[in-house]
Protein backbone atom coordinates (compact mmCIF):
# COMPACT_ATOMS: atom_id res chain seq x y z
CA UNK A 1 -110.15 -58.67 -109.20
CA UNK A 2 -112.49 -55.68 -107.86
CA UNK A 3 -114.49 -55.65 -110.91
CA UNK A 4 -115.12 -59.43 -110.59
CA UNK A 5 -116.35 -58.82 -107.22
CA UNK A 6 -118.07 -55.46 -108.41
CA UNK A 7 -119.67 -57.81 -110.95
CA UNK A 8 -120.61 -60.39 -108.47
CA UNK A 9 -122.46 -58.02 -106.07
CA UNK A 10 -124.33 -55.64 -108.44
CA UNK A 11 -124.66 -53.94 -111.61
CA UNK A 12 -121.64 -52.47 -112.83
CA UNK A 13 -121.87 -49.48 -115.60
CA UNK A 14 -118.87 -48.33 -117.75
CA UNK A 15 -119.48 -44.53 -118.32
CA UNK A 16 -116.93 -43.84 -121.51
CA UNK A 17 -115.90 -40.22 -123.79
CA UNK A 18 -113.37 -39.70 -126.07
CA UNK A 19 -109.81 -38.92 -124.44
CA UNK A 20 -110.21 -35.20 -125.72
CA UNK A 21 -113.25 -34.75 -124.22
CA UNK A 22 -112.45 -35.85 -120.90
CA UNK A 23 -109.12 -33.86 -120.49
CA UNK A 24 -111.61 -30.91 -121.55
CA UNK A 25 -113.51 -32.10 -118.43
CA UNK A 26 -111.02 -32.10 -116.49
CA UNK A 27 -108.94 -28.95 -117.69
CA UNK A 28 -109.63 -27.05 -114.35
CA UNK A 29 -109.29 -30.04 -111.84
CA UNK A 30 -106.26 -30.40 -109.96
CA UNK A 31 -107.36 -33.46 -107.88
CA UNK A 32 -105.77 -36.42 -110.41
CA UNK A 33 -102.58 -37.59 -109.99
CA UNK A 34 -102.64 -39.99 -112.97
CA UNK A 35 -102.78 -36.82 -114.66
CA UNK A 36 -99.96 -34.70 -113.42
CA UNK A 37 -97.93 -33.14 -116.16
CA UNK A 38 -98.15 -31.66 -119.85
CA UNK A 39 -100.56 -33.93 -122.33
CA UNK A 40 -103.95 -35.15 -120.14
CA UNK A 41 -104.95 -36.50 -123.53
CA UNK A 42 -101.97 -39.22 -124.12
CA UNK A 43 -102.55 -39.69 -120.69
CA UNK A 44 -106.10 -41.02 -121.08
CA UNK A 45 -105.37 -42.80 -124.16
CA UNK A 46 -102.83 -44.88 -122.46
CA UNK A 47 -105.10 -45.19 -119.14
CA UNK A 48 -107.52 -46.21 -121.56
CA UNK A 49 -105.58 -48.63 -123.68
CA UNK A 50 -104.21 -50.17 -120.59
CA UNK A 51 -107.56 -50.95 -119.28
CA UNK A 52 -109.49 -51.73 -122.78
CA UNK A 53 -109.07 -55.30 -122.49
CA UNK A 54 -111.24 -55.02 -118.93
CA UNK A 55 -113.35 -52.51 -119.70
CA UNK A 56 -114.35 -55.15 -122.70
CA UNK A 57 -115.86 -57.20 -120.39
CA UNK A 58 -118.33 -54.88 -118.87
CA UNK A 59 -122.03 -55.55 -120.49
CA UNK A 60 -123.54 -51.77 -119.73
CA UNK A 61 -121.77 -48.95 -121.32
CA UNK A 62 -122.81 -45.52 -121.33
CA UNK A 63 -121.24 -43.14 -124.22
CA UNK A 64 -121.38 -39.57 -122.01
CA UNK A 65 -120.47 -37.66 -124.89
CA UNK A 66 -121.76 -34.57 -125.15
CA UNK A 67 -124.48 -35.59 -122.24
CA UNK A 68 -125.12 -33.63 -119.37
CA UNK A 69 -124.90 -35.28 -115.83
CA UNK A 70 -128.56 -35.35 -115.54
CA UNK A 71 -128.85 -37.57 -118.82
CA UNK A 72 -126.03 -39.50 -118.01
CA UNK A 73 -127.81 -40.12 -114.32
CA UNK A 74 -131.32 -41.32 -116.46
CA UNK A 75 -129.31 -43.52 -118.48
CA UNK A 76 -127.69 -45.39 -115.69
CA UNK A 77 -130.87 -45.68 -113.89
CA UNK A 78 -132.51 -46.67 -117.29
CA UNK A 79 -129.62 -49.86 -117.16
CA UNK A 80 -129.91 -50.38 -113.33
CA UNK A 81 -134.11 -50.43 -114.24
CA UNK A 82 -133.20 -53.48 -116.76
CA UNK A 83 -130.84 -54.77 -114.88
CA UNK A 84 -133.28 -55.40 -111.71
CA UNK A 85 -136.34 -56.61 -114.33
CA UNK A 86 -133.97 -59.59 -115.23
């Protein structure tokens, strides 16, 4: 339901990573409760495989991978640049 709306009102960007690489991410963080406990990593993958089915319909995905924030940031404003040309 949000992302419908989400969808309806602007440009909505999936930013995605490997489960390994985000529980590396978020190794030091203390701040997510879906993450509470011993394996972050199953945790993701079943956040993830809960949610794949959704995520599947967003158009603009960003693999951050290895990317820093600042070409992560130049990659969504690359899509949100398309995004307004259309």
């Amino acid at each position: 339901e949000n992302l419908t709306l989400a969808k309806k009102n602007g440009l909505v960007v999936l930013l995605t990573a490997p489960s390994g690489e985000l529980a590396h991410r978020l190794l030091y963080r203390n701040d997510r409760p879906l993450l509470e406990g011993a394996d972050a990593v199953a945790k993701l993958a079943a956040i993830e495989s809960r949610r794949r089915e959704v995520w599947a319909t967003i158009t603009n995905k960003i693999d951050t991978s290895g990317l820093s924030p600042l070409e992560v940031s130049e990659l969504v404003l690359h899509s949100y640049r398309e995004w307004t040309a259309s």
